[in-house]
PDB file of N, CA and C in Angstrom:
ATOM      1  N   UNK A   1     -27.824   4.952 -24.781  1.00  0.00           N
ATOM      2  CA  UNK A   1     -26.928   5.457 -23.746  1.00  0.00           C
ATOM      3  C   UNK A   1     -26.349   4.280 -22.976  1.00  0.00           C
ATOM      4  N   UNK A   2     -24.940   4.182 -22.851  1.00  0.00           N
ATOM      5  CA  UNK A   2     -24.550   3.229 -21.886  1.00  0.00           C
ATOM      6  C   UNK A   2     -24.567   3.095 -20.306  1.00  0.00           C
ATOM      7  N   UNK A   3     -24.982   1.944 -20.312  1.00  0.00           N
ATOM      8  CA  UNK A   3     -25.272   1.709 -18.932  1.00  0.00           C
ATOM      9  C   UNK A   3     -24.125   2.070 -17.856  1.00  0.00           C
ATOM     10  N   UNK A   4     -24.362   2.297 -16.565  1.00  0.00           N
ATOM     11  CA  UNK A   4     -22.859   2.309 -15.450  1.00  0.00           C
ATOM     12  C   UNK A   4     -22.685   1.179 -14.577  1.00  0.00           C
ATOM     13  N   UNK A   5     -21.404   0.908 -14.548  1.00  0.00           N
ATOM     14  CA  UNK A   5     -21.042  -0.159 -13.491  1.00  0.00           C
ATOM     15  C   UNK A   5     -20.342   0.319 -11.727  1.00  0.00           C
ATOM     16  N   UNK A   6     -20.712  -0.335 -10.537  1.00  0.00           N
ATOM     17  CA  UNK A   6     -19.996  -0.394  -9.671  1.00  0.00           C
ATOM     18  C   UNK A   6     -19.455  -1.872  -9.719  1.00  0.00           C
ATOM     19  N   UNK A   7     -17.638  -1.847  -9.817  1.00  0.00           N
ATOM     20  CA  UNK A   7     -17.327  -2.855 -10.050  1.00  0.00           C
ATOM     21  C   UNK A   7     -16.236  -2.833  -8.749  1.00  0.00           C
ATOM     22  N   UNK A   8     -16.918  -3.921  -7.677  1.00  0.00           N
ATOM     23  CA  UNK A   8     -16.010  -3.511  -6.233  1.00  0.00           C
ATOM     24  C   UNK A   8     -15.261  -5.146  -5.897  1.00  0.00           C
ATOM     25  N   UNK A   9     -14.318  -4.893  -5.121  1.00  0.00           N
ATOM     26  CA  UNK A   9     -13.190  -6.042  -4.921  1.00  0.00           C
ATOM     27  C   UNK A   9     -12.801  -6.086  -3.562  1.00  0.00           C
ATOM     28  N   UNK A  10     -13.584  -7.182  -2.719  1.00  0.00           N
ATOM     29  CA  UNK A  10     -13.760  -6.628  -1.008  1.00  0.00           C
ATOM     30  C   UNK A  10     -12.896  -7.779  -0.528  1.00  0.00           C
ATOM     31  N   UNK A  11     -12.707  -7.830   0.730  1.00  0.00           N
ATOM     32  CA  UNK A  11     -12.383  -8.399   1.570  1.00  0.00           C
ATOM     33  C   UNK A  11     -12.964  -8.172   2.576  1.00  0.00           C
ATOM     34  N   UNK A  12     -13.906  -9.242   3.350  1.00  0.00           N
ATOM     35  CA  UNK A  12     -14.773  -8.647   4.457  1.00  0.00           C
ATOM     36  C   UNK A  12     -13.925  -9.795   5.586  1.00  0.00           C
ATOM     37  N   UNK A  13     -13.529  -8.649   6.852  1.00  0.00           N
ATOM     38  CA  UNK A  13     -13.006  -9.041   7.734  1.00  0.00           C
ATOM     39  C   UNK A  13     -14.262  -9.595   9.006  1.00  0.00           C
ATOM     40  N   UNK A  14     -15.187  -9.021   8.960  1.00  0.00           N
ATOM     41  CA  UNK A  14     -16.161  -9.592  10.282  1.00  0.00           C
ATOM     42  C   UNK A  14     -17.324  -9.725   9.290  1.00  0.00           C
ATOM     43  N   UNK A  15     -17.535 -10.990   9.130  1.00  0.00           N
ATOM     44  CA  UNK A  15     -19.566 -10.935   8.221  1.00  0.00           C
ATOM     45  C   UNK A  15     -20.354 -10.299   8.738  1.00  0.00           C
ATOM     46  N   UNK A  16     -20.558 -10.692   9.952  1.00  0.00           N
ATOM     47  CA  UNK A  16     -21.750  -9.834  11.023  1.00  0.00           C
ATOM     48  C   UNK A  16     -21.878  -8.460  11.400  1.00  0.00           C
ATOM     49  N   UNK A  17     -20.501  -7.693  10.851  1.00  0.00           N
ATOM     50  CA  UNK A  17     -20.752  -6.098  10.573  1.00  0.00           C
ATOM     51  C   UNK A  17     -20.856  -6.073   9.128  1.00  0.00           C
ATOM     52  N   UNK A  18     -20.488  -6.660   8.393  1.00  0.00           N
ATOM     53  CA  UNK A  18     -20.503  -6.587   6.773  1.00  0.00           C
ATOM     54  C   UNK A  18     -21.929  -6.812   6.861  1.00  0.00           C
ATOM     55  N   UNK A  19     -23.322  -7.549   6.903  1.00  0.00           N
ATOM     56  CA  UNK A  19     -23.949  -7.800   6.890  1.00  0.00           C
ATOM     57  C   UNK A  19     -24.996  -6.832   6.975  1.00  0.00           C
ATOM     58  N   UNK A  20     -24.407  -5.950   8.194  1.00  0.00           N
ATOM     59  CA  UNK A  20     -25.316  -4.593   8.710  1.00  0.00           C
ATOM     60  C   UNK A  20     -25.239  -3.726   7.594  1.00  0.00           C
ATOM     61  N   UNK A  21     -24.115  -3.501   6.744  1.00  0.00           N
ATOM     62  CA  UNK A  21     -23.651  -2.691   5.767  1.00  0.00           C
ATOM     63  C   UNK A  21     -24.428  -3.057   4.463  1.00  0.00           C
ATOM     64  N   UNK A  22     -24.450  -4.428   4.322  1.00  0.00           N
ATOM     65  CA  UNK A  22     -25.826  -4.798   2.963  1.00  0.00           C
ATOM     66  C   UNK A  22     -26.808  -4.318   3.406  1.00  0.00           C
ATOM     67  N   UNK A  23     -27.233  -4.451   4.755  1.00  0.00           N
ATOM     68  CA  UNK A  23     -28.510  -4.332   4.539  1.00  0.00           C
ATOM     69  C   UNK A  23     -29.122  -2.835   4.727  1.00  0.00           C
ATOM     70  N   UNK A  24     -27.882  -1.809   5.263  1.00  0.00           N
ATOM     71  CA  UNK A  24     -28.353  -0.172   4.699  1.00  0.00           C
ATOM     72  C   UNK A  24     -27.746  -0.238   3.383  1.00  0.00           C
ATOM     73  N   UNK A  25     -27.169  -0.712   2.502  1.00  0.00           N
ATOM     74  CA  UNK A  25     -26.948  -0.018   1.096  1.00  0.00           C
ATOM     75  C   UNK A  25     -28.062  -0.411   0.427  1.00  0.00           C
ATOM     76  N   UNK A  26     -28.848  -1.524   0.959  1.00  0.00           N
ATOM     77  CA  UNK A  26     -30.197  -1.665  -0.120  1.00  0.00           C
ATOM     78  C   UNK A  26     -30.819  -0.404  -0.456  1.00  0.00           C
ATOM     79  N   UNK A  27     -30.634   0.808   0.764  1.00  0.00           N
ATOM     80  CA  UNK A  27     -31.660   1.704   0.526  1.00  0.00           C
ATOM     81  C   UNK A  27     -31.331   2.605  -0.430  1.00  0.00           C
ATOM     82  N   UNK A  28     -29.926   2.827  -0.621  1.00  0.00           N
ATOM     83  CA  UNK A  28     -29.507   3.395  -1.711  1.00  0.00           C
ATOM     84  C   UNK A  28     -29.459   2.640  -3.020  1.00  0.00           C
ATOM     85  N   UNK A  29     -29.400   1.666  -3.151  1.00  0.00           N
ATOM     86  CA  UNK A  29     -29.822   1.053  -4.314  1.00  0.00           C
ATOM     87  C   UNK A  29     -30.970   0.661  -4.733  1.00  0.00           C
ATOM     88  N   UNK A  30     -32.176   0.858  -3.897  1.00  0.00           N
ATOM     89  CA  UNK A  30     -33.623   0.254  -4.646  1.00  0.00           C
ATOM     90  C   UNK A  30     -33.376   2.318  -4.977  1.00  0.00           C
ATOM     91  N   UNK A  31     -33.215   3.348  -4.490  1.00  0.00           N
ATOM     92  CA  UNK A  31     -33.528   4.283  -4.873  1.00  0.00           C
ATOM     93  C   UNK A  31     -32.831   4.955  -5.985  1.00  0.00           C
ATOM     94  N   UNK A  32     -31.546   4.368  -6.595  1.00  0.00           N
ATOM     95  CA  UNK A  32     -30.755   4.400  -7.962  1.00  0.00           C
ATOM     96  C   UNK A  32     -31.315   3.145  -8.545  1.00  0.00           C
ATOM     97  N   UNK A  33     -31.792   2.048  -8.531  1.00  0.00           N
ATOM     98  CA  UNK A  33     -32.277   1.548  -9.537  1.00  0.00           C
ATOM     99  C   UNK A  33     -31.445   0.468  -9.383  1.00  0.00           C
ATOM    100  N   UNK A  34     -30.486   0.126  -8.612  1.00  0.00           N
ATOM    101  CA  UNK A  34     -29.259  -1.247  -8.819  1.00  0.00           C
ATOM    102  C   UNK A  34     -29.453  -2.369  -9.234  1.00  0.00           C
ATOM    103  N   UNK A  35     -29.121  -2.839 -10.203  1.00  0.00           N
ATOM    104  CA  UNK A  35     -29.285  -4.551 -10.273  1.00  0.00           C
ATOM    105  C   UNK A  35     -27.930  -5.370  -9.621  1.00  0.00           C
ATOM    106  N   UNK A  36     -28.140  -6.290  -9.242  1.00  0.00           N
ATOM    107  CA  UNK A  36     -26.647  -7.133  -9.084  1.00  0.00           C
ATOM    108  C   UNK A  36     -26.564  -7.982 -10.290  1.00  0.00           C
ATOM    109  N   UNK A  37     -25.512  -8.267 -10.662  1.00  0.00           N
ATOM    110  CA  UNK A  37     -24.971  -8.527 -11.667  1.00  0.00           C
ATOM    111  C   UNK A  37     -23.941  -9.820 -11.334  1.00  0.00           C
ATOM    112  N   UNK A  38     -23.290  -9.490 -10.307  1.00  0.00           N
ATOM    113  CA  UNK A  38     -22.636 -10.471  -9.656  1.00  0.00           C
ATOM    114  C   UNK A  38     -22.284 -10.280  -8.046  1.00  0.00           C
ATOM    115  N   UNK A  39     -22.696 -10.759  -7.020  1.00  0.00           N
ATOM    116  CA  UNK A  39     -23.042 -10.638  -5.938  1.00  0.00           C
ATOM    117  C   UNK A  39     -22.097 -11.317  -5.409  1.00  0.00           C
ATOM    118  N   UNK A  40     -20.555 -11.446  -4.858  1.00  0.00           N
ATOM    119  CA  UNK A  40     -20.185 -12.662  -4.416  1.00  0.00           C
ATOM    120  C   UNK A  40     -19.831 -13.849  -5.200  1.00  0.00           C
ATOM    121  N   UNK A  41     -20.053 -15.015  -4.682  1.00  0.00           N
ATOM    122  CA  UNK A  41     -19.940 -16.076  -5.491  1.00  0.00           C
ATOM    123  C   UNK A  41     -18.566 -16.638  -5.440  1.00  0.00           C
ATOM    124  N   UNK A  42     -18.651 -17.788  -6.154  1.00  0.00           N
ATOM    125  CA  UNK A  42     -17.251 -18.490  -6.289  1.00  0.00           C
ATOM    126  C   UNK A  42     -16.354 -17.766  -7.571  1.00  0.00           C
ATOM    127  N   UNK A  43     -15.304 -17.681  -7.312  1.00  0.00           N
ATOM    128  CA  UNK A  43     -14.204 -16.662  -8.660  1.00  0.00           C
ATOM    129  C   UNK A  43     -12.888 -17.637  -8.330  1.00  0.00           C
ATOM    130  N   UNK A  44     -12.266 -17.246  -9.621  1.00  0.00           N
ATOM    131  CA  UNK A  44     -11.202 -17.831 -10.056  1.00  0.00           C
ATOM    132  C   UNK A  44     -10.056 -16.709 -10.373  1.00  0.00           C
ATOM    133  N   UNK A  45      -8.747 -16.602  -9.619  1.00  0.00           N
ATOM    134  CA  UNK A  45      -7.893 -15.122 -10.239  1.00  0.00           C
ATOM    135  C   UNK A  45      -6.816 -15.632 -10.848  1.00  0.00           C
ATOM    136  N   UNK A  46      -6.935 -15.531 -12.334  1.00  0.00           N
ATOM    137  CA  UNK A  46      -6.142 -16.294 -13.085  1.00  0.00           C
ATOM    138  C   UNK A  46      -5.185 -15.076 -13.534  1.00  0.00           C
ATOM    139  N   UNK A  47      -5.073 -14.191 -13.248  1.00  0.00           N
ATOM    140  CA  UNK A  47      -4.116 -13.114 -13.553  1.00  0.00           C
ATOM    141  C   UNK A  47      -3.906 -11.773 -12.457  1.00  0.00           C
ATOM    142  N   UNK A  48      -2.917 -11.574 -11.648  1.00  0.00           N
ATOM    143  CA  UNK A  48      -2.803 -10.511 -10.995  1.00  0.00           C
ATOM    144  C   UNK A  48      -3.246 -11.106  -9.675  1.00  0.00           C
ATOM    145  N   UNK A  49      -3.876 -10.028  -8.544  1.00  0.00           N
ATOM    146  CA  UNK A  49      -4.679  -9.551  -7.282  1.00  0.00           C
ATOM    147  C   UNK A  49      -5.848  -9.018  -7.325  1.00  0.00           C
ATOM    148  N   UNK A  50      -6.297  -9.969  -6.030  1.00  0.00           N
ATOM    149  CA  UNK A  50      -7.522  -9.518  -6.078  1.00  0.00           C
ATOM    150  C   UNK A  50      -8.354  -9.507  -5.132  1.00  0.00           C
ATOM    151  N   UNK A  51      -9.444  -9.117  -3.977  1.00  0.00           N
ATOM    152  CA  UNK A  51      -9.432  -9.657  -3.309  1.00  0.00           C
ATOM    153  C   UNK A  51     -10.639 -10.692  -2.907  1.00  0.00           C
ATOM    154  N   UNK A  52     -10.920 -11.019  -2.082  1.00  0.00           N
ATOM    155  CA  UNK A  52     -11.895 -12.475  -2.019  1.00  0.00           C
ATOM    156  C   UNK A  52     -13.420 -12.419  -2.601  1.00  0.00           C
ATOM    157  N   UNK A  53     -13.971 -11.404  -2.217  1.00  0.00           N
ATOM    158  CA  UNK A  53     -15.414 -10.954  -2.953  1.00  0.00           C
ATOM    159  C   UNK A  53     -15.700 -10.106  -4.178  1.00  0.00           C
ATOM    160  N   UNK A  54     -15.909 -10.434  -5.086  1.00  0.00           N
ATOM    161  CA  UNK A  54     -16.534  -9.666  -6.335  1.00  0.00           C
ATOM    162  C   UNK A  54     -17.351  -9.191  -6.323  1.00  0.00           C
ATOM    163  N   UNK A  55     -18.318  -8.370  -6.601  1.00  0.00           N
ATOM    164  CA  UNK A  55     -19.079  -7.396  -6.591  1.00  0.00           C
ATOM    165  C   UNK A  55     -19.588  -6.609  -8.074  1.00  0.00           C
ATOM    166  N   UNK A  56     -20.695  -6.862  -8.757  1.00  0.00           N
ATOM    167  CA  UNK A  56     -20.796  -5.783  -9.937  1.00  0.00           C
ATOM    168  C   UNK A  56     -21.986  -5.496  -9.945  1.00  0.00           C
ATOM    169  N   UNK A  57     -22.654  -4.021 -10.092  1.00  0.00           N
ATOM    170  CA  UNK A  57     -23.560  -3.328 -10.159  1.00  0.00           C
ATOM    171  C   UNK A  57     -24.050  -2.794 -11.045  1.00  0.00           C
ATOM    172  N   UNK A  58     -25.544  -2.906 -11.345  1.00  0.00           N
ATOM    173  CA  UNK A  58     -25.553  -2.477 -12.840  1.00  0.00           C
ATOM    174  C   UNK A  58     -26.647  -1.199 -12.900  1.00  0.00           C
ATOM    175  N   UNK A  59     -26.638  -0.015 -13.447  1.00  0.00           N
ATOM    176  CA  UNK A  59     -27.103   1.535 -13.244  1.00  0.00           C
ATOM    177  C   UNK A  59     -27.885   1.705 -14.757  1.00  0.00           C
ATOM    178  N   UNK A  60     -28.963   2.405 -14.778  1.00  0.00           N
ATOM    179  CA  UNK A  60     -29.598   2.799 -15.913  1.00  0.00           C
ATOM    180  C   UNK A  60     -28.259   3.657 -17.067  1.00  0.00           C
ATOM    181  N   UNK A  61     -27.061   4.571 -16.188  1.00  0.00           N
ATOM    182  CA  UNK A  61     -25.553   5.184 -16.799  1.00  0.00           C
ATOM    183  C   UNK A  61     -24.598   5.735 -16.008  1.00  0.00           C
ATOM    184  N   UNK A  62     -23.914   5.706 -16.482  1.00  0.00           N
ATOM    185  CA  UNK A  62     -22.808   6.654 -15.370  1.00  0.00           C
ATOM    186  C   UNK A  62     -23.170   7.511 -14.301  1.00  0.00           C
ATOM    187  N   UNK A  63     -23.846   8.319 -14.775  1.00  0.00           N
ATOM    188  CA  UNK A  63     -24.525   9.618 -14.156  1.00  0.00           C
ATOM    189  C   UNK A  63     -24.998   8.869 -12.745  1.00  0.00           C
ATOM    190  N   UNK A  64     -25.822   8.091 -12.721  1.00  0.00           N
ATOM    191  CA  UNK A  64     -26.747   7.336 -12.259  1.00  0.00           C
ATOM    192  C   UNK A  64     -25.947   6.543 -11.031  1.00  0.00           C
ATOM    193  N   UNK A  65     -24.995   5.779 -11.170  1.00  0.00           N
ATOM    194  CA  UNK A  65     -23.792   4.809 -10.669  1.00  0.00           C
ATOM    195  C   UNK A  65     -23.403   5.922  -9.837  1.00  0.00           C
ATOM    196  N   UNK A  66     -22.532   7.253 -10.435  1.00  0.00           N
ATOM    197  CA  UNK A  66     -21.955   8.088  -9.500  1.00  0.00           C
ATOM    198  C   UNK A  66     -22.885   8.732  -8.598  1.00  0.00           C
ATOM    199  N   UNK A  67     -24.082   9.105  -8.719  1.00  0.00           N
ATOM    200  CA  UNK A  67     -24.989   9.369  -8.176  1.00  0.00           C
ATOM    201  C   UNK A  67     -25.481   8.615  -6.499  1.00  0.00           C
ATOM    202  N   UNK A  68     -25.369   7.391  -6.613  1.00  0.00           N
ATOM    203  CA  UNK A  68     -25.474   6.403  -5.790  1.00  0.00           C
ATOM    204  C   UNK A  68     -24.833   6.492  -4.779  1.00  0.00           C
ATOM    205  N   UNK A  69     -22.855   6.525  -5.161  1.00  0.00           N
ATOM    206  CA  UNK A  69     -22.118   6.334  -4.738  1.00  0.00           C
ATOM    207  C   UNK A  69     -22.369   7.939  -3.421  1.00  0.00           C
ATOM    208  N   UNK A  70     -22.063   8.473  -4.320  1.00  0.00           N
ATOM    209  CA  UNK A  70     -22.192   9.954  -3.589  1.00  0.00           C
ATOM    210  C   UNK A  70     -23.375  10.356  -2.769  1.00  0.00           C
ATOM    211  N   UNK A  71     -24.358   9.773  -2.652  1.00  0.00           N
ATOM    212  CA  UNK A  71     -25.781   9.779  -2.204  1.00  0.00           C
ATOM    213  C   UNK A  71     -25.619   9.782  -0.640  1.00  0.00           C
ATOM    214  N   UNK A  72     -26.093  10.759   0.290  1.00  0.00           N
ATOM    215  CA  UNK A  72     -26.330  10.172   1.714  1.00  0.00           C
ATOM    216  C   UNK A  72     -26.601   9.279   2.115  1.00  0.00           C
ATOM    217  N   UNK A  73     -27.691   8.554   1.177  1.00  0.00           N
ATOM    218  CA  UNK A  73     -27.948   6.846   1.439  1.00  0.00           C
ATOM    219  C   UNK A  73     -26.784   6.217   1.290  1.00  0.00           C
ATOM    220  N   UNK A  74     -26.353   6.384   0.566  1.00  0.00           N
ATOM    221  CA  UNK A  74     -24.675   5.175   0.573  1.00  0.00           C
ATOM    222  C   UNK A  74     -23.890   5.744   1.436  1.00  0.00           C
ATOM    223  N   UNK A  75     -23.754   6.931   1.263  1.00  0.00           N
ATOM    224  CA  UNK A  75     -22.485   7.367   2.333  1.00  0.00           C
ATOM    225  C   UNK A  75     -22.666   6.901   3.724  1.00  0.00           C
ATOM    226  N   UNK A  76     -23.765   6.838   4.489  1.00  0.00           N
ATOM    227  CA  UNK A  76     -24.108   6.606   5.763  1.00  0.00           C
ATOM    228  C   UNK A  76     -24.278   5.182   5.815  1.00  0.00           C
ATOM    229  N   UNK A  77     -24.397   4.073   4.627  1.00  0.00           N
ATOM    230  CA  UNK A  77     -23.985   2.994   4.553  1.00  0.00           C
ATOM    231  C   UNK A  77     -22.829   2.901   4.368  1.00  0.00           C
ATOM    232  N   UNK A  78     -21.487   2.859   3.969  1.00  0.00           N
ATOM    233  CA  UNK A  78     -20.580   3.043   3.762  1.00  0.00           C
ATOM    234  C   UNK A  78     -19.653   3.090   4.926  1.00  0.00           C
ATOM    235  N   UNK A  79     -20.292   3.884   5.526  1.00  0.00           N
ATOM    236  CA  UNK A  79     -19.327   4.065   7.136  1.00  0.00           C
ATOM    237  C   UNK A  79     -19.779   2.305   7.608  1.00  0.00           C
ATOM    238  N   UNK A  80     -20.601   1.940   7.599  1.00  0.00           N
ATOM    239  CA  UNK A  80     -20.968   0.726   8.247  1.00  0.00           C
ATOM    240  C   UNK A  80     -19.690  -0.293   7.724  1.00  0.00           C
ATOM    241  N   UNK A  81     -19.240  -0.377   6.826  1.00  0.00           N
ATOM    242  CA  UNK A  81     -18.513  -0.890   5.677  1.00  0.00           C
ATOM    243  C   UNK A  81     -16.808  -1.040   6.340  1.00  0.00           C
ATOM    244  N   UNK A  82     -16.325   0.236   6.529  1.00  0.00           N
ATOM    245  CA  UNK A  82     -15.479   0.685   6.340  1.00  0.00           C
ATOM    246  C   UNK A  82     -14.008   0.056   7.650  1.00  0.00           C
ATOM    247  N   UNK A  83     -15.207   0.036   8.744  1.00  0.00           N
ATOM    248  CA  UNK A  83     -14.546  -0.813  10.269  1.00  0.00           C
ATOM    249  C   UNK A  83     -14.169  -2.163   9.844  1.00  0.00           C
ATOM    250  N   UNK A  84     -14.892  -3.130   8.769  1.00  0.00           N
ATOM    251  CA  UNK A  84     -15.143  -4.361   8.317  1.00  0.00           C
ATOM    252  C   UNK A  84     -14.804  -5.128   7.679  1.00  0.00           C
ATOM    253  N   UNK A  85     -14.246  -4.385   6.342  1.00  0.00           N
ATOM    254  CA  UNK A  85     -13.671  -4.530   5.296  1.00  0.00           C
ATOM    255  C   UNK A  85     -12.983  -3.526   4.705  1.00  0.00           C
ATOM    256  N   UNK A  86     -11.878  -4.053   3.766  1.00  0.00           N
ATOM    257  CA  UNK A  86     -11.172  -3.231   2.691  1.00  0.00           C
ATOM    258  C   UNK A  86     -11.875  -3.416   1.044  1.00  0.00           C
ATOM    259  N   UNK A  87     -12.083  -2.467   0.502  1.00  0.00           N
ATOM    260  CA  UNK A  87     -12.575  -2.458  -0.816  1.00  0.00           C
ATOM    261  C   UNK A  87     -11.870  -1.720  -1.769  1.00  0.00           C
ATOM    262  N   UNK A  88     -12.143  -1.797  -2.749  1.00  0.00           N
ATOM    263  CA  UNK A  88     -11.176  -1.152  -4.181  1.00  0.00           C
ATOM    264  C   UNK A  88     -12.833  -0.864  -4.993  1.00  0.00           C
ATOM    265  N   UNK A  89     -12.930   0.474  -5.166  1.00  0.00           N
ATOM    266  CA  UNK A  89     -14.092   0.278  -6.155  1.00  0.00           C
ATOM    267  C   UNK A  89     -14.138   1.437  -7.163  1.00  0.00           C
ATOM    268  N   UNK A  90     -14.743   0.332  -8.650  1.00  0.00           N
ATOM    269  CA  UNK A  90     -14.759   1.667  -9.363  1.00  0.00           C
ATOM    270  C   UNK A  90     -15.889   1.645 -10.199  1.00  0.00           C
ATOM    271  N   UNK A  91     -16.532   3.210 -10.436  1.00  0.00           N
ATOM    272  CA  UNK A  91     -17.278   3.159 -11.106  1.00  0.00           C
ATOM    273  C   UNK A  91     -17.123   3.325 -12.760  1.00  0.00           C
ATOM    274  N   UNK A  92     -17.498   2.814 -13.537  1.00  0.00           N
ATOM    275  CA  UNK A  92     -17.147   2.724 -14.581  1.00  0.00           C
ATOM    276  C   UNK A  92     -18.394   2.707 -15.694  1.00  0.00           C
ATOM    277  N   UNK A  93     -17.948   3.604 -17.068  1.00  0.00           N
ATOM    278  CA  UNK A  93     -19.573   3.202 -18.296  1.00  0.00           C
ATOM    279  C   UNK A  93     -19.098   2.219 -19.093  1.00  0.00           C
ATOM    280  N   UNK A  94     -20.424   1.619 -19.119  1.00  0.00           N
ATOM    281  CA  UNK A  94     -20.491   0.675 -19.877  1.00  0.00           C
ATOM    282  C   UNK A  94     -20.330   0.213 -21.363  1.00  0.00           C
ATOM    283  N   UNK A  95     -20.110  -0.090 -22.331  1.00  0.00           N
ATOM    284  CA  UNK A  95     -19.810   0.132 -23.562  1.00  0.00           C
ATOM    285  C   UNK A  95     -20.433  -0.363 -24.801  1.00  0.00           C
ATOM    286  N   UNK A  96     -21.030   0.617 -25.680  1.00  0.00           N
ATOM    287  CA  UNK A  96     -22.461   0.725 -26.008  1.00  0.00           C
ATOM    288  C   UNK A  96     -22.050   0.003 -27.514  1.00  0.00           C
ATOM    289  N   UNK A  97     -21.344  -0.302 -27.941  1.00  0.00           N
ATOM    290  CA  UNK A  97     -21.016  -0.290 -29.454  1.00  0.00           C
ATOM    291  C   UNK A  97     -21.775  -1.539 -30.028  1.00  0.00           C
TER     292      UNK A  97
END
C-alpha cells in the first residue's frame, strides 16, 4: 500500500507564533504516526514559485495523511498557524510501483 504525503510550502511571517504552532501539531502527528521527511532547510527554486519553507510529511497512506489533517488535534493547531503564516498544502499518495 502506498504511503501519504503532506507536502506544504510556507512562509512564516512571525517565528515566535509559528513556533507555538510546531509545537501543538506535534500532538497530532506523534498520534498519526508522522515522520519528517524534510523539515525546512536550505532549497533551491529552479523552476516556478514557491514559498520560503518546505515541508514534507510522511503517513503509513493516504487515508492516514487525510486523517491528520482533519483531526481536532491539527485543526486546533492550525488556527495557531494561520495569524503567522501563509501555506499551500497538499496531501498527496505516494507511488508504489
Amino acid at each position: 500500500m502506498p504511503k501519504g504525503y503532506w507536502v506544504a510550502n510556507v512562509d512564516v511571517d512571525d517565528a515566535e507564533e509559528y513556533a507555538k504552532y510546531v509545537a501543538a501539531n506535534a500532538v497530532a502527528f506523534e498520534k498519526y504516526g508522522a515522520r519528517f521527511l524534510v523539515r525546512g532547510g536550505k532549497s533551491t527554486v529552479v523552476e516556478g514559485q514557491m514559498r520560503s519553507r518546505v515541508v514534507v510529511l510522511e503517513f503509513k497512506d493516504y487515508e492516514t495523511a487525510l486523517a491528520c489533517y482533519n483531526s481536532p488535534e491539527y485543526q486546533e493547531a492550525m488556527k495557531l498557524r494561520e495569524h503567522c503564516s501563509q501555506a499551500n498544502i497538499a496531501i498527496v499518495e505516494g507511488w508504489d510501483g
